[in-house]
C-alpha atoms as a PDB file:
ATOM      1  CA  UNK A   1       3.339 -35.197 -41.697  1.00  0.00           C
ATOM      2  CA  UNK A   2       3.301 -32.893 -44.299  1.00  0.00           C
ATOM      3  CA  UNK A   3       7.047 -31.695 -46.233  1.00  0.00           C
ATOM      4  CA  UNK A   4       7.796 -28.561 -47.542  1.00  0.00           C
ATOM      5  CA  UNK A   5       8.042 -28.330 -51.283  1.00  0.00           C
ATOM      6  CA  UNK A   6      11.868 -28.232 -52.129  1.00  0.00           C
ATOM      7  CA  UNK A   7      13.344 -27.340 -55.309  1.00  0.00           C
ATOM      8  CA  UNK A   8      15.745 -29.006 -57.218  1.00  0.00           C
ATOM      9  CA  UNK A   9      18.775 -30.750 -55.450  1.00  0.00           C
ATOM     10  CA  UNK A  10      18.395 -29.221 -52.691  1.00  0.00           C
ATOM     11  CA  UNK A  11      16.933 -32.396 -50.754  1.00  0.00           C
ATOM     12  CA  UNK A  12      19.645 -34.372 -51.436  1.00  0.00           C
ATOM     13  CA  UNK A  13      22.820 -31.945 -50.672  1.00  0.00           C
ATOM     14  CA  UNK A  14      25.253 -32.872 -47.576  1.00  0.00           C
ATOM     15  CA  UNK A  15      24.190 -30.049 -44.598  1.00  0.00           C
ATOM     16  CA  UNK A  16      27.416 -28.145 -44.561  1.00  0.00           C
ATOM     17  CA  UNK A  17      28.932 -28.569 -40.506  1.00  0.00           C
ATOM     18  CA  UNK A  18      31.562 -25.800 -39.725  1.00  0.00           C
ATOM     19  CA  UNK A  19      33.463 -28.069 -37.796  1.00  0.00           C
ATOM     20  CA  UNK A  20      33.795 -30.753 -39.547  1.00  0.00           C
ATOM     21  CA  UNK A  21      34.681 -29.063 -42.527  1.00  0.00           C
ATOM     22  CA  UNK A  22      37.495 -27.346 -41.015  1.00  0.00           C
ATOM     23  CA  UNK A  23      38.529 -30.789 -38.850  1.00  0.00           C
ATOM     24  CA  UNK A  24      38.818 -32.683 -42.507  1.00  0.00           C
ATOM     25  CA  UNK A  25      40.540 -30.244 -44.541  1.00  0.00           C
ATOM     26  CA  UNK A  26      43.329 -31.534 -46.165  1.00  0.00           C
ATOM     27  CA  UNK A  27      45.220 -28.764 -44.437  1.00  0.00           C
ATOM     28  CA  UNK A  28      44.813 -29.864 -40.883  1.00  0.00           C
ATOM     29  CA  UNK A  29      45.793 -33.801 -41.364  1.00  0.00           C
ATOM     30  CA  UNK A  30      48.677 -34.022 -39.552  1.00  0.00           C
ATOM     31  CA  UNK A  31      51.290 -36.728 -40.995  1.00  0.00           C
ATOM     32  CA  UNK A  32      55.138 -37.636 -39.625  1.00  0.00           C
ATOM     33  CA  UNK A  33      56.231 -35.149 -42.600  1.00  0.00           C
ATOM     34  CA  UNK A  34      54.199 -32.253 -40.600  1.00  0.00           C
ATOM     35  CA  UNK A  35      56.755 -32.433 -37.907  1.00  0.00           C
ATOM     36  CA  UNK A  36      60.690 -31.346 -38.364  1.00  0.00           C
ATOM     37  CA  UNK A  37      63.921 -33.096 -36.463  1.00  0.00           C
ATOM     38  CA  UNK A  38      65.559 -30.800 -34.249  1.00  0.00           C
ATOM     39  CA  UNK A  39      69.642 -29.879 -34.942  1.00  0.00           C
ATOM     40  CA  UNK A  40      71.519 -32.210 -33.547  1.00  0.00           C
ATOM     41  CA  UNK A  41      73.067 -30.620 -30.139  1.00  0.00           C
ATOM     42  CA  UNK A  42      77.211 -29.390 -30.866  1.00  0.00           C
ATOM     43  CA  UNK A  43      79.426 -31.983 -28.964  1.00  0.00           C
ATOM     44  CA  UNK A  44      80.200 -29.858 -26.295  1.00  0.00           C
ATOM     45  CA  UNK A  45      77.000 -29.118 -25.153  1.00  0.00           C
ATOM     46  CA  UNK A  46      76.107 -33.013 -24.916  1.00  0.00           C
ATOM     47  CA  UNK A  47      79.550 -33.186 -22.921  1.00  0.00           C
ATOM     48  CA  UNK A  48      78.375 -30.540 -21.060  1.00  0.00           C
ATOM     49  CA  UNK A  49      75.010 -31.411 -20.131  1.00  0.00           C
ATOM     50  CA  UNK A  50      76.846 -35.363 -18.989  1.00  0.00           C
ATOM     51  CA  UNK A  51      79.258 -33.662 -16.737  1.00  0.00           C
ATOM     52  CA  UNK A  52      76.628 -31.074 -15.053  1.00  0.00           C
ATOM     53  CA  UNK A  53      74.469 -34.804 -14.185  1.00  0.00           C
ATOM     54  CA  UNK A  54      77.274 -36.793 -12.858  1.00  0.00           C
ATOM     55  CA  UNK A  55      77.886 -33.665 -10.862  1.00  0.00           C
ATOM     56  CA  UNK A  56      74.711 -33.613  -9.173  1.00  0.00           C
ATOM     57  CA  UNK A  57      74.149 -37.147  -8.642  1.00  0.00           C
ATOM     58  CA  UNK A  58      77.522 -37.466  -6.744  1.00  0.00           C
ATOM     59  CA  UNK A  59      75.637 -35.135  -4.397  1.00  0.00           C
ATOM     60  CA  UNK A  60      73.030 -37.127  -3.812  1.00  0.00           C
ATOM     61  CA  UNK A  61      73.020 -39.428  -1.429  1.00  0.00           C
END
């Protein structure tokens, strides 16, 4: 089987994949600092949210 003549480094270079490229850019690696805490919820709403469950278990049976 007969190769093409090829020029230079050319033979030896990585064949570029779109997808991969994008998938392994140091961009897209998602770590724990990639992701930020939600507020803590005011007092009253976690009071709130308590009382409105206790009410609607009592009306379950």
């Amino acid at each position: 089987m007969m190769q093409p003549d090829i020029r230079g480094d050319t033979a030896f270079a990585r064949p570029f994949h779109p997808v991969r490229s994008i998938e392994f850019h140091p961009r897209n690696i998602l770590t724990s600092a990639s992701f930020h805490r939600k507020p803590p919820k005011p007092l009253l709403q976690v009071l709130a949210d308590r009382l409105i469950e206790i009410i609607i278990q009592e009306g379950k049976p």
